[in-house]
C-alpha atoms as a PDB file:
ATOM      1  CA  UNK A   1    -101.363  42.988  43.598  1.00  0.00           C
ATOM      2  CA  UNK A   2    -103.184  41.519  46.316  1.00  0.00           C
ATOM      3  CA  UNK A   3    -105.931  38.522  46.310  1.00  0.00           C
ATOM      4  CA  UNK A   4    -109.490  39.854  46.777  1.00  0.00           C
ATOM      5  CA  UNK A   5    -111.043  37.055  48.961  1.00  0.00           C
ATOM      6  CA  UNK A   6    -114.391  38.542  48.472  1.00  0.00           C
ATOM      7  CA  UNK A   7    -114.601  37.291  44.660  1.00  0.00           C
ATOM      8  CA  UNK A   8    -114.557  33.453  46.045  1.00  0.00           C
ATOM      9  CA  UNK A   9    -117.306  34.475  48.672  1.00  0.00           C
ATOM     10  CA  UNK A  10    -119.282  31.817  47.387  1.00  0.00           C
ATOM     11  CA  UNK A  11    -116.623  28.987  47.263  1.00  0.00           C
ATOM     12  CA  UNK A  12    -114.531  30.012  50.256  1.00  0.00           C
ATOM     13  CA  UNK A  13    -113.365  26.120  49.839  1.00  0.00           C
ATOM     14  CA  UNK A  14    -111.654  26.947  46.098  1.00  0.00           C
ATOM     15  CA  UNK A  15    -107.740  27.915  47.007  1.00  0.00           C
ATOM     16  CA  UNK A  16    -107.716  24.521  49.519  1.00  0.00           C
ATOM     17  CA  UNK A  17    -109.168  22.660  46.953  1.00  0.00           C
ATOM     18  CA  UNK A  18    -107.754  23.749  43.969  1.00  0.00           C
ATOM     19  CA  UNK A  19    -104.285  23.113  46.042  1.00  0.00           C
ATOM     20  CA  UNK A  20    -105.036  19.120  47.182  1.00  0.00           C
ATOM     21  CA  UNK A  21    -105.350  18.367  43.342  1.00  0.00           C
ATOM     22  CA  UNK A  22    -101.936  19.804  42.689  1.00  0.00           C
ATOM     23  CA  UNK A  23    -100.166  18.431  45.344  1.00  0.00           C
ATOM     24  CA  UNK A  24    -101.979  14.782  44.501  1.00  0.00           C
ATOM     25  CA  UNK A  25    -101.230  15.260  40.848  1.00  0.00           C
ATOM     26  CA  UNK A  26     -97.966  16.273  41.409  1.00  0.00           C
ATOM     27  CA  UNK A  27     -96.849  13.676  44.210  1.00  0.00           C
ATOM     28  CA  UNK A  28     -98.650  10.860  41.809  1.00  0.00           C
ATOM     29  CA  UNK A  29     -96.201  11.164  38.800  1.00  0.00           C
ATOM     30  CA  UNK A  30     -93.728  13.926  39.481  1.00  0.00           C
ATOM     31  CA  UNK A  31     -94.630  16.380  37.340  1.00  0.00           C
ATOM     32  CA  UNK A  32     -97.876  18.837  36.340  1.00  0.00           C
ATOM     33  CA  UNK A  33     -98.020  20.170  39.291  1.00  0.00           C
ATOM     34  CA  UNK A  34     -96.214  23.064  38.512  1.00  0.00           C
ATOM     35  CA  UNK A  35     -98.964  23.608  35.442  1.00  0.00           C
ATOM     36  CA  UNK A  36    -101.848  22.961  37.255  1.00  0.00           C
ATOM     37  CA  UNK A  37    -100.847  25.624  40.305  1.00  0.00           C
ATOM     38  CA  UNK A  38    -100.399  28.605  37.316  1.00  0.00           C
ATOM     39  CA  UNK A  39    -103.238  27.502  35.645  1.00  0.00           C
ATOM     40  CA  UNK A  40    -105.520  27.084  38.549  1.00  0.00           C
ATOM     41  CA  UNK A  41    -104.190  30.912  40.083  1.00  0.00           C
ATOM     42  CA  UNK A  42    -104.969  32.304  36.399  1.00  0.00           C
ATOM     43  CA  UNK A  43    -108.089  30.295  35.350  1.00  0.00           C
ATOM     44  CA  UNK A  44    -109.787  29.117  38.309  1.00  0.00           C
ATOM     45  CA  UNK A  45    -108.934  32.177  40.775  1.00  0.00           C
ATOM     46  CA  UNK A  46    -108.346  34.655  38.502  1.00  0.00           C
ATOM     47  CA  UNK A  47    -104.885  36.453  39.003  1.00  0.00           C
ATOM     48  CA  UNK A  48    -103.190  38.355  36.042  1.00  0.00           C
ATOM     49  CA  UNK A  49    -100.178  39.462  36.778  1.00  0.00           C
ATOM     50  CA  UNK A  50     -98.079  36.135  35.415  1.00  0.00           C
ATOM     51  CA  UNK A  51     -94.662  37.524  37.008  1.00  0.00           C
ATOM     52  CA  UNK A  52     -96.752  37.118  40.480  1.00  0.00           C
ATOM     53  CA  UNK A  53     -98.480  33.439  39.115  1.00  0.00           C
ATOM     54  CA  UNK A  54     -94.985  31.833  38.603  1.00  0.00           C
ATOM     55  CA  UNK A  55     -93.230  31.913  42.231  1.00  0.00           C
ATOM     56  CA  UNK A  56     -96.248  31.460  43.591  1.00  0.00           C
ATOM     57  CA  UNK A  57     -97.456  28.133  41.513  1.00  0.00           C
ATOM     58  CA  UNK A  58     -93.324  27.139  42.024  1.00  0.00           C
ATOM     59  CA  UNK A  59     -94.469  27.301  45.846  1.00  0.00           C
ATOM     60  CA  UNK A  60     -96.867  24.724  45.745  1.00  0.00           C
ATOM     61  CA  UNK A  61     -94.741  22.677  43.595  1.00  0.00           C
ATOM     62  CA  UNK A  62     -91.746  23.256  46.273  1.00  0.00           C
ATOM     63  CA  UNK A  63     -93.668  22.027  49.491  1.00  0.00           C
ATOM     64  CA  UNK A  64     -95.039  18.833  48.050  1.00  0.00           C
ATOM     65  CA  UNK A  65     -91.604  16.712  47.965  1.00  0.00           C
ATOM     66  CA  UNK A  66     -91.248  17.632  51.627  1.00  0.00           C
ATOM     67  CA  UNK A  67     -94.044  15.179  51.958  1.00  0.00           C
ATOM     68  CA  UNK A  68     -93.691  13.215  48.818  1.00  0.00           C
ATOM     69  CA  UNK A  69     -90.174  12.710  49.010  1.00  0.00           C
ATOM     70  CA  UNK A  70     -89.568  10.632  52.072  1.00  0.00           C
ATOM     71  CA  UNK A  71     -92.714   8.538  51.244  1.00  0.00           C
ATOM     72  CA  UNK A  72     -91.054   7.623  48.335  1.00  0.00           C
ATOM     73  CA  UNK A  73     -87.449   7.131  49.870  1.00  0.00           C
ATOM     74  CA  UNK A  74     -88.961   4.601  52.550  1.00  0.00           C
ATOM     75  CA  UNK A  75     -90.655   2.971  49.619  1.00  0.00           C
ATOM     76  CA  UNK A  76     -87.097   2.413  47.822  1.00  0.00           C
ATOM     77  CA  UNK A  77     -88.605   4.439  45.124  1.00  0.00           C
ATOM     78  CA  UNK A  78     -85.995   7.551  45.173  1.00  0.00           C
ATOM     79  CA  UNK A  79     -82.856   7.461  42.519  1.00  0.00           C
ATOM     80  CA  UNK A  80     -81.124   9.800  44.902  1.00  0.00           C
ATOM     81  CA  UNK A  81     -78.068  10.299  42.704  1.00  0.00           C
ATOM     82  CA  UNK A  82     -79.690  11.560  40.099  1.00  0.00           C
ATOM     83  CA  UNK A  83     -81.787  14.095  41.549  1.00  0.00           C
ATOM     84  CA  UNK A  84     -78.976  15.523  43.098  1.00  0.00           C
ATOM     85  CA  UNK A  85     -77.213  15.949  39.872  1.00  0.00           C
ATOM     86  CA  UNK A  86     -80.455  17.331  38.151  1.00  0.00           C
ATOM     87  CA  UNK A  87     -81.169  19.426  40.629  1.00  0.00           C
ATOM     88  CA  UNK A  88     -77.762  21.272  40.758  1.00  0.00           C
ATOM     89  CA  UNK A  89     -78.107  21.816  36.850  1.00  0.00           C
ATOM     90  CA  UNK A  90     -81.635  23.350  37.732  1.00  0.00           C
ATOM     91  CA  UNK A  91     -79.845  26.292  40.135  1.00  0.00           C
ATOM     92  CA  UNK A  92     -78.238  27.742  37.863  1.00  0.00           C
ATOM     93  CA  UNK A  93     -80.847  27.325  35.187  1.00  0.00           C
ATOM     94  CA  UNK A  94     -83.596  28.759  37.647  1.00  0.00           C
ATOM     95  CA  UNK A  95     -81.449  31.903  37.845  1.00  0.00           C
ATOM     96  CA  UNK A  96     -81.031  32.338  34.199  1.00  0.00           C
ATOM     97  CA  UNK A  97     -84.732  31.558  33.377  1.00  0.00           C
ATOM     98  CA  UNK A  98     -86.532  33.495  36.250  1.00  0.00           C
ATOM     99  CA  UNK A  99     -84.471  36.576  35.479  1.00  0.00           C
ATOM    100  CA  UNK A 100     -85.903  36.505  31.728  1.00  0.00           C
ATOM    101  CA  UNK A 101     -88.952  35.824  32.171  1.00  0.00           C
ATOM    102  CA  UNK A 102     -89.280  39.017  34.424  1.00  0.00           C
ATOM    103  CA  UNK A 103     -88.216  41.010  31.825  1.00  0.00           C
ATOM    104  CA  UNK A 104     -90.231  38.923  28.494  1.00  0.00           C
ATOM    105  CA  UNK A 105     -92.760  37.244  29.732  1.00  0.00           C
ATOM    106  CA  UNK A 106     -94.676  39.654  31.970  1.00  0.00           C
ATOM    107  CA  UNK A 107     -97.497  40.545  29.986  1.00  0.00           C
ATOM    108  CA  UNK A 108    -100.552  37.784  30.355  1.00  0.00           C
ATOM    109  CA  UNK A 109    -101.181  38.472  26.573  1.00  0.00           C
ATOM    110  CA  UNK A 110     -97.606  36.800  25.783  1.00  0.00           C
ATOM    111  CA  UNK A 111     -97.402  33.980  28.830  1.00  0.00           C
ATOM    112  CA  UNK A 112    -100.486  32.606  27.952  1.00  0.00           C
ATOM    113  CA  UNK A 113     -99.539  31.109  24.161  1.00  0.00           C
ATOM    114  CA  UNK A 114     -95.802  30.489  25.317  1.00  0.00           C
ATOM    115  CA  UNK A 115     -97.033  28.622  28.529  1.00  0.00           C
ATOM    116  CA  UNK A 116     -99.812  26.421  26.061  1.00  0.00           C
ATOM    117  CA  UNK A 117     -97.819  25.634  23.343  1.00  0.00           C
ATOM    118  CA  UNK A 118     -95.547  24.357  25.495  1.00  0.00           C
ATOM    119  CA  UNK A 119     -98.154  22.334  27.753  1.00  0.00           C
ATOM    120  CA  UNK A 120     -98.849  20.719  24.424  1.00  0.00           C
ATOM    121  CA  UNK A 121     -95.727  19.551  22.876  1.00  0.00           C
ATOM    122  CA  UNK A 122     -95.379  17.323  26.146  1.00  0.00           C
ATOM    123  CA  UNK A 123     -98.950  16.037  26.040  1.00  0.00           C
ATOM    124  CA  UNK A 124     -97.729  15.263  22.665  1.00  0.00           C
ATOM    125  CA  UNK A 125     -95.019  13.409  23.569  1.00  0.00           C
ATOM    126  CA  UNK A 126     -96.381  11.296  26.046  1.00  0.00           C
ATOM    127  CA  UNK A 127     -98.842  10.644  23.963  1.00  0.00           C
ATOM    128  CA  UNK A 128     -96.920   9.277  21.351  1.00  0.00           C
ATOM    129  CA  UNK A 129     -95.144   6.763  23.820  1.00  0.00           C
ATOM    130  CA  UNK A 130     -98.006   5.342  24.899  1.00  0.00           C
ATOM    131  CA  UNK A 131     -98.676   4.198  20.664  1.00  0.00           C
ATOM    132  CA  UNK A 132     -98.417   0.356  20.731  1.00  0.00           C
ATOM    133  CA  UNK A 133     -95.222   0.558  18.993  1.00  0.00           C
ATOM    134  CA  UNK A 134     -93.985   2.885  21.937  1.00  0.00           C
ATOM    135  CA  UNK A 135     -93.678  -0.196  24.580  1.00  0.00           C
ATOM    136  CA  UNK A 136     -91.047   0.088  26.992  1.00  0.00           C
ATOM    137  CA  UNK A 137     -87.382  -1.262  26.511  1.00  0.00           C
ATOM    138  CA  UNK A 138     -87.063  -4.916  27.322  1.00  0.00           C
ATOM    139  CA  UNK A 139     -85.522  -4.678  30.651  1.00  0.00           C
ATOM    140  CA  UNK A 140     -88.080  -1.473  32.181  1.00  0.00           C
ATOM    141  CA  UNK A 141     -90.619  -3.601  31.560  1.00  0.00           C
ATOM    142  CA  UNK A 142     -89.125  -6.670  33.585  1.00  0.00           C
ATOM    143  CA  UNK A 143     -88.392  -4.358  36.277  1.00  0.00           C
ATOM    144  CA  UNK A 144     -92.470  -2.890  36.114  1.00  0.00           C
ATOM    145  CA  UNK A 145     -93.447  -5.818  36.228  1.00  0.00           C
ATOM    146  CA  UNK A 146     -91.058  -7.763  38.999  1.00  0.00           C
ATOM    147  CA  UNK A 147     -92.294  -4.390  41.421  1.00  0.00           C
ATOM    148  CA  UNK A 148     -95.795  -4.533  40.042  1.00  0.00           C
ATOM    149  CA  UNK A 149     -95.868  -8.202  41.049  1.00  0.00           C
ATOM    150  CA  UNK A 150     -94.304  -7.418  44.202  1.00  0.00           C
ATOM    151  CA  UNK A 151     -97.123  -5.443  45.264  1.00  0.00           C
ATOM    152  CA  UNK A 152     -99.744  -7.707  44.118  1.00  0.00           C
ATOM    153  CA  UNK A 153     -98.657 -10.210  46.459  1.00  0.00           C
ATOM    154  CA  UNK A 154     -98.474  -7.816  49.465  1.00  0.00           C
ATOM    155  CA  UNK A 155     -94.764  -8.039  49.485  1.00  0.00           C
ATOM    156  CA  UNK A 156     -92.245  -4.820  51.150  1.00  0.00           C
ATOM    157  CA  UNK A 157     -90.763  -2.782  48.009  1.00  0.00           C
ATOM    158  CA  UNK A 158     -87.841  -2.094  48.883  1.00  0.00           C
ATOM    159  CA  UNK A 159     -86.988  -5.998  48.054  1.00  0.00           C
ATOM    160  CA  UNK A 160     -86.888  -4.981  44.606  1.00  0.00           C
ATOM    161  CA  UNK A 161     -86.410  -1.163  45.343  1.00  0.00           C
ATOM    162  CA  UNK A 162     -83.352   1.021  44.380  1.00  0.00           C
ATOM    163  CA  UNK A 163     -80.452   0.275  45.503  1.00  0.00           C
ATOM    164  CA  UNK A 164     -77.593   2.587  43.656  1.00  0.00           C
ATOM    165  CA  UNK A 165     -74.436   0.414  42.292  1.00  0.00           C
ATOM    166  CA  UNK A 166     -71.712   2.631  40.739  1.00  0.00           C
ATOM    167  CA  UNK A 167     -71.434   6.146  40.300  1.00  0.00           C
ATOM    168  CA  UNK A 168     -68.787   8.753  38.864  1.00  0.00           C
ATOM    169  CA  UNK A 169     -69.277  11.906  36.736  1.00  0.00           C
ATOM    170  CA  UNK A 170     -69.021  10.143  33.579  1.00  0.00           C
ATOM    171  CA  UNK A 171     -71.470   6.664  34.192  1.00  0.00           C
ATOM    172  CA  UNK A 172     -73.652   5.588  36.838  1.00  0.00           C
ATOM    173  CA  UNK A 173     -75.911   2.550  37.390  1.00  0.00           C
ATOM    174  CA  UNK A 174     -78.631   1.494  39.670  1.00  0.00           C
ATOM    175  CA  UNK A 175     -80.841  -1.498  40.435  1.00  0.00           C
ATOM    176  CA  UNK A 176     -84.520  -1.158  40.364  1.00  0.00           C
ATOM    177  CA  UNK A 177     -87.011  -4.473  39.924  1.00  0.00           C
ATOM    178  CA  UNK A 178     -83.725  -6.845  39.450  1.00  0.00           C
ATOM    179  CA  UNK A 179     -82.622  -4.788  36.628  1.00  0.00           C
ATOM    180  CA  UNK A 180     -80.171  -2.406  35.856  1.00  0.00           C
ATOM    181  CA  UNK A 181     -80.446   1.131  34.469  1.00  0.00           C
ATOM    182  CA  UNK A 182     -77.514   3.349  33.490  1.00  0.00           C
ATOM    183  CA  UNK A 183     -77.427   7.235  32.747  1.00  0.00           C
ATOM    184  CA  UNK A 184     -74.217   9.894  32.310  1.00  0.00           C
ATOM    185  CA  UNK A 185     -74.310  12.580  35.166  1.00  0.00           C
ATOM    186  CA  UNK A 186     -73.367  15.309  32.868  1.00  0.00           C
ATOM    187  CA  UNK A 187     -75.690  14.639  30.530  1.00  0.00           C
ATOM    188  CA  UNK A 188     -77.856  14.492  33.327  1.00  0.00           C
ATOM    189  CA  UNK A 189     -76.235  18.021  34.712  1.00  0.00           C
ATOM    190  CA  UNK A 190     -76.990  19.621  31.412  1.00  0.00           C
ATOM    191  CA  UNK A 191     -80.948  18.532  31.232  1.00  0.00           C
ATOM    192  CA  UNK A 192     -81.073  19.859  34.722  1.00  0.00           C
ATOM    193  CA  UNK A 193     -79.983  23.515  33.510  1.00  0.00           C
ATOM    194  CA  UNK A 194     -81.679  23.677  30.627  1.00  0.00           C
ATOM    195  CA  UNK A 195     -85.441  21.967  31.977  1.00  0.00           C
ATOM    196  CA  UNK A 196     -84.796  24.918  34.562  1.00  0.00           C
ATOM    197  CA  UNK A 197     -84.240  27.504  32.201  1.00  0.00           C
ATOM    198  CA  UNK A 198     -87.630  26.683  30.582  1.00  0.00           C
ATOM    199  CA  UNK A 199     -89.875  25.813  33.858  1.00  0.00           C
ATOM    200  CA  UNK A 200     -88.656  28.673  36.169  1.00  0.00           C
ATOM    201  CA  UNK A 201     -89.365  31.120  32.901  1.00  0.00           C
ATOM    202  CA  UNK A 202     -92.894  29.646  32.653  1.00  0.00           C
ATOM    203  CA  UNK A 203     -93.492  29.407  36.808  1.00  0.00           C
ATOM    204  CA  UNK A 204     -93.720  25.556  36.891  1.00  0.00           C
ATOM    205  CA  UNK A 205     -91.951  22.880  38.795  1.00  0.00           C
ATOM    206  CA  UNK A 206     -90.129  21.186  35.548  1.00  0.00           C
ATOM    207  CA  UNK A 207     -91.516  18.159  36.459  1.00  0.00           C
ATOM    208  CA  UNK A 208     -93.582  18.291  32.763  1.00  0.00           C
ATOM    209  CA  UNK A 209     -89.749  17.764  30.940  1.00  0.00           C
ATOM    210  CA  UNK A 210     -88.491  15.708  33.822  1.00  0.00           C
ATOM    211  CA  UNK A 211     -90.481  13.289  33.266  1.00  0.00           C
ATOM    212  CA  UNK A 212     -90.489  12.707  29.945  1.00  0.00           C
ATOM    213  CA  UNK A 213     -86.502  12.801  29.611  1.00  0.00           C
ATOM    214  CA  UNK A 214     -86.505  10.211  32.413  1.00  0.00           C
ATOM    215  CA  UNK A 215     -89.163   8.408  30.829  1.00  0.00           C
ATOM    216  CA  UNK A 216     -88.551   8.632  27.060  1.00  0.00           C
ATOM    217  CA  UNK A 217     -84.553   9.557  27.176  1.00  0.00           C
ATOM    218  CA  UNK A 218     -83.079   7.372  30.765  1.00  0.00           C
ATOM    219  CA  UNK A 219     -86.120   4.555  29.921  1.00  0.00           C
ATOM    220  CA  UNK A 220     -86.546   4.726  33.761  1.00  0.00           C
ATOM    221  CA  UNK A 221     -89.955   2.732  34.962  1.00  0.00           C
ATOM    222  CA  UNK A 222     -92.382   5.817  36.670  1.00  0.00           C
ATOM    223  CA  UNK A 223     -92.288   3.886  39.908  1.00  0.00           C
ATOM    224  CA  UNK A 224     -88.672   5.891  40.370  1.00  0.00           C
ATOM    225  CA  UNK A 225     -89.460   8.677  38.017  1.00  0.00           C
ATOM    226  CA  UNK A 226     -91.828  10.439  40.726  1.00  0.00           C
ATOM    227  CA  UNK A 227     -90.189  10.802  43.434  1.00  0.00           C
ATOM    228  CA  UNK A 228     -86.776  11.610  41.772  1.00  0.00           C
ATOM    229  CA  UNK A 229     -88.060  14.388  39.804  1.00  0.00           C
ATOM    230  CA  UNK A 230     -89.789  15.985  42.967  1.00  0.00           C
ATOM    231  CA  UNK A 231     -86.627  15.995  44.664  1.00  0.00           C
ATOM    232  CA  UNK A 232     -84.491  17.771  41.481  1.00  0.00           C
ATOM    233  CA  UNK A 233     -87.456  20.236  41.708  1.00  0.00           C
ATOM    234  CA  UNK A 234     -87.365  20.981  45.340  1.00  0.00           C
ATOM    235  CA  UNK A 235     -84.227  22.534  44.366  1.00  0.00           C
ATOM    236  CA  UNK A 236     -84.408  24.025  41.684  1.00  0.00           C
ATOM    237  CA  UNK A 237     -88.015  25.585  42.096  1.00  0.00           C
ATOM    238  CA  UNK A 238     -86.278  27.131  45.319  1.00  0.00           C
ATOM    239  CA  UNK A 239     -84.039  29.115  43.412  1.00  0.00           C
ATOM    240  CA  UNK A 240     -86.339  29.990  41.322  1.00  0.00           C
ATOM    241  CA  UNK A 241     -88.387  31.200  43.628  1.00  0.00           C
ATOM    242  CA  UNK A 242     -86.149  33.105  46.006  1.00  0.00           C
ATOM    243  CA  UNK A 243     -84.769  34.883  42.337  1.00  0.00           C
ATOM    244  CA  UNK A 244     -87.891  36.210  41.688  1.00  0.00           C
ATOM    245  CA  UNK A 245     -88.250  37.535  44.859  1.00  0.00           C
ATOM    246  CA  UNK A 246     -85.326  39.043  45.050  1.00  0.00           C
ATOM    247  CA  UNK A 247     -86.208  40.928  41.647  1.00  0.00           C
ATOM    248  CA  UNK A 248     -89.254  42.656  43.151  1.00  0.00           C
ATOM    249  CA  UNK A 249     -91.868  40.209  42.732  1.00  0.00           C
ATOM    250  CA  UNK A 250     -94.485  40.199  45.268  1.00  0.00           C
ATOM    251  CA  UNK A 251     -96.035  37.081  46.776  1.00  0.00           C
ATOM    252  CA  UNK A 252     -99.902  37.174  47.413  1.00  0.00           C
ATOM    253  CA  UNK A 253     -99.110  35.010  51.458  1.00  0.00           C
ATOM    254  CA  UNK A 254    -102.817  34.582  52.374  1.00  0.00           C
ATOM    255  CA  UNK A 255    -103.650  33.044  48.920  1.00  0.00           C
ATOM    256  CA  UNK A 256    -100.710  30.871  49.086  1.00  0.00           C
ATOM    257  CA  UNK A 257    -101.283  29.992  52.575  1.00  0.00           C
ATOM    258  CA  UNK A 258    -104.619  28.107  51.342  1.00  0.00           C
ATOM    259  CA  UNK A 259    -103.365  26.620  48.777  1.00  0.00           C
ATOM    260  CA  UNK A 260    -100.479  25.575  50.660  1.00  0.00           C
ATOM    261  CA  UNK A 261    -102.755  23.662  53.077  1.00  0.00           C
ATOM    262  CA  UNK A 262    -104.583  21.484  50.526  1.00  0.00           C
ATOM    263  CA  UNK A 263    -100.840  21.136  48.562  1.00  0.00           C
ATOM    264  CA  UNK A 264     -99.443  19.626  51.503  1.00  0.00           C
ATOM    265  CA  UNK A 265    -102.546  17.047  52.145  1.00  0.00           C
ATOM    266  CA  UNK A 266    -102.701  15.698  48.336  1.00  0.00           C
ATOM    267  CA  UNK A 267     -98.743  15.232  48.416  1.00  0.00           C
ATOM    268  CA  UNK A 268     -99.008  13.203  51.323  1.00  0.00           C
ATOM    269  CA  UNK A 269    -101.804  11.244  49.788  1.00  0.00           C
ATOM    270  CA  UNK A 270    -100.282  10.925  46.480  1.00  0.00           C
ATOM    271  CA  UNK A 271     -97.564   8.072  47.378  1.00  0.00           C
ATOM    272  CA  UNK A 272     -99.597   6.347  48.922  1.00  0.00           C
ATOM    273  CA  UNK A 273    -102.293   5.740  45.894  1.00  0.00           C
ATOM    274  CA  UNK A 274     -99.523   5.630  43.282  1.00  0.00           C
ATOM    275  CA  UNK A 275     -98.193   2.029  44.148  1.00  0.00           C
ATOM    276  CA  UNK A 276    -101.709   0.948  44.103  1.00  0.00           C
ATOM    277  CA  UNK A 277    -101.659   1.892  40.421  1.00  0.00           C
ATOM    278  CA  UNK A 278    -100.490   0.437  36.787  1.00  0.00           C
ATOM    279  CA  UNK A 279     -97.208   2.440  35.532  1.00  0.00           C
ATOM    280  CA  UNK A 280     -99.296   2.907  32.421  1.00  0.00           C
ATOM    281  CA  UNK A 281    -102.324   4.550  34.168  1.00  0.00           C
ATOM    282  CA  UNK A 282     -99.473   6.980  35.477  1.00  0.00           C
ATOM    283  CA  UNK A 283     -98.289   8.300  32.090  1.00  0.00           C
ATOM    284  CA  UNK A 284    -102.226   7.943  30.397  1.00  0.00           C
ATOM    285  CA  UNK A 285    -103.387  10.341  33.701  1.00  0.00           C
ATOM    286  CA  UNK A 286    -100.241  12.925  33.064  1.00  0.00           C
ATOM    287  CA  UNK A 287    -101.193  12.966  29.831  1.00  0.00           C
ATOM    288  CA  UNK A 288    -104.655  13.776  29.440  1.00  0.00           C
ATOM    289  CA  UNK A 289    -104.080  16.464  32.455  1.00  0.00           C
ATOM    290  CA  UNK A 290    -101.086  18.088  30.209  1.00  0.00           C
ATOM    291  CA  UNK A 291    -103.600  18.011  26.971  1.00  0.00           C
ATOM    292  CA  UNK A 292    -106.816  19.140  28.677  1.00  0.00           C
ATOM    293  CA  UNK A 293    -105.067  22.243  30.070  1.00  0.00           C
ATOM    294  CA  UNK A 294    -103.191  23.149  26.440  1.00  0.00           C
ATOM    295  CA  UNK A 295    -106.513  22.933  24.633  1.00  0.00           C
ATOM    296  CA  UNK A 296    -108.391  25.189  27.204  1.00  0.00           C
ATOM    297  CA  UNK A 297    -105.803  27.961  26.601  1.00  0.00           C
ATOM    298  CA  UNK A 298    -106.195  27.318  23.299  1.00  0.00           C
ATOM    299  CA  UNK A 299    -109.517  28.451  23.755  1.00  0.00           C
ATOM    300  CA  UNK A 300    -110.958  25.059  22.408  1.00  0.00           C
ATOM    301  CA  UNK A 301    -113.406  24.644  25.293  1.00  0.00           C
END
């Protein structure tokens, strides 16, 4: 299937546009980009074929780290250790969950339920730790707040930036805002494969259940969540991508060209509003994009 042009004569602008927002989105708190690709090349320009939406929406999700990423890594934002380990768990589940969904979830009758009840469980989530009884654990918040007040007063951030301490396959540590944060690499391994399994099935980045387990499950601050989870996807949305392919999937080039463009621009402008902003805005602003795009699936506006 091939993307009529002529049906955006009037907003020639739409595929660059539509692709800034999810490369902003996506470089601001790691995740919905993926989301907001498929449901931008369903809603917005109208494709309906969903085994062509979901390499194509993993695309856009793909290129931003290459800008995103090393903004964040001179920032001493990037857990690098952990995205590595993620993002080998995420091959293997890429392969498993691309090759299903070519065979189950081809029809745009079925995707479109699976892909919004999903969408809605995390808005759910995210919503529920932002309650007031869902505050942070003691020492997040000490580190949000030493690198909050860090850039308040102008200071560089990588004086309180990460800076990895121990590692092996069983426990590893780093330091972030003066404080330390701990997480198992297997157990790391095994959310990697199974967050791919899901996101390369539905044609998103994973970012959406990234996030969360970094968030809810690690207790990691989103300063280091972003940039972290855009790396783990940059590898796992490329096998993803290159499995579809490989399956027969066809990739519409001159769309994603476009929307490759505007991707690129709003990842590279996306680190560089996020420090400006609260950790809290982060997670409120993933949340009501997560919720906004359920509920429109769902038909309820």
């Amino acid at each position: 299937m091939s993307f009529d042009f002529t049906a955006l004569a009037d907003l020639p602008w739409l595929p660059l546009a539509w692709g800034l927002l999810v490369g902003l989105v996506f470089s601001l708190v790691g995740a919905a980009g993926g989301i907001l690709a498929s449901f931008g090349l369903i809603s917005v320009i109208g494709l309906t074929d969903p085994n062509q939406v979901k390499p194509m929406a993993q695309a856009l999700t793909l290129v931003t780290p290459l800008v995103a990423v090393p903004a964040y890594y001179r920032q001493c934002r990037l857990v690098i250790p952990l995205a590595v380990v993620l993002g080998v768990g995420g091959i293997a589940g890429a392969v498993i969950g691309s090759s299903l969904s070519v065979r189950y979830l081809a029809d745009i009758h079925v995707f479109r339920p699976v892909f919004a009840f999903l969408v809605l469980g995390i808005a759910i989530q995210l919503a529920w730790s932002l309650r007031p009884g869902g505050t942070p654990k003691a020492h997040t918040a000490r580190a949000v707040a030493a690198f909050e007040g860090l850039i308040a007063t102008g200071g560089e951030t990588c004086t309180v930036g990460v800076h990895s301490c121990r590692w092996s396959p069983w426990r590893a540590e780093f330091e972030f805002g003066k404080e330390r944060f701990r997480y198992r690499p297997w157990a790391a391994f095994a959310a990697g494969l199974a967050i791919a399994i899901v996101s390369s099935a539905l044609g998103v980045g994973g970012g959406f259940l990234l996030v969360p387990f970094m968030a809810m499950i690690l207790h990691l601050p989103m300063f280091v969540i972003a940039g972290t989870a855009a790396l783990a996807i940059f590898v796992s949305s490329g096998a993803s991508i290159a499995n579809y392919v490989a399956l027969g999937v066809h990739l519409d080039l001159a769309l994603l060209g476009w929307m490759l463009a505007g991707t690129l621009a709003g990842a590279w402008l996306g680190p560089r509003l996020s420090r400006l902003l609260r950790d809290r805005w982060l997670k409120i602003l993933l949340t009501l994009v997560l919720l906004g795009i359920a509920l429109r699936y769902f038909r309820v506006f």
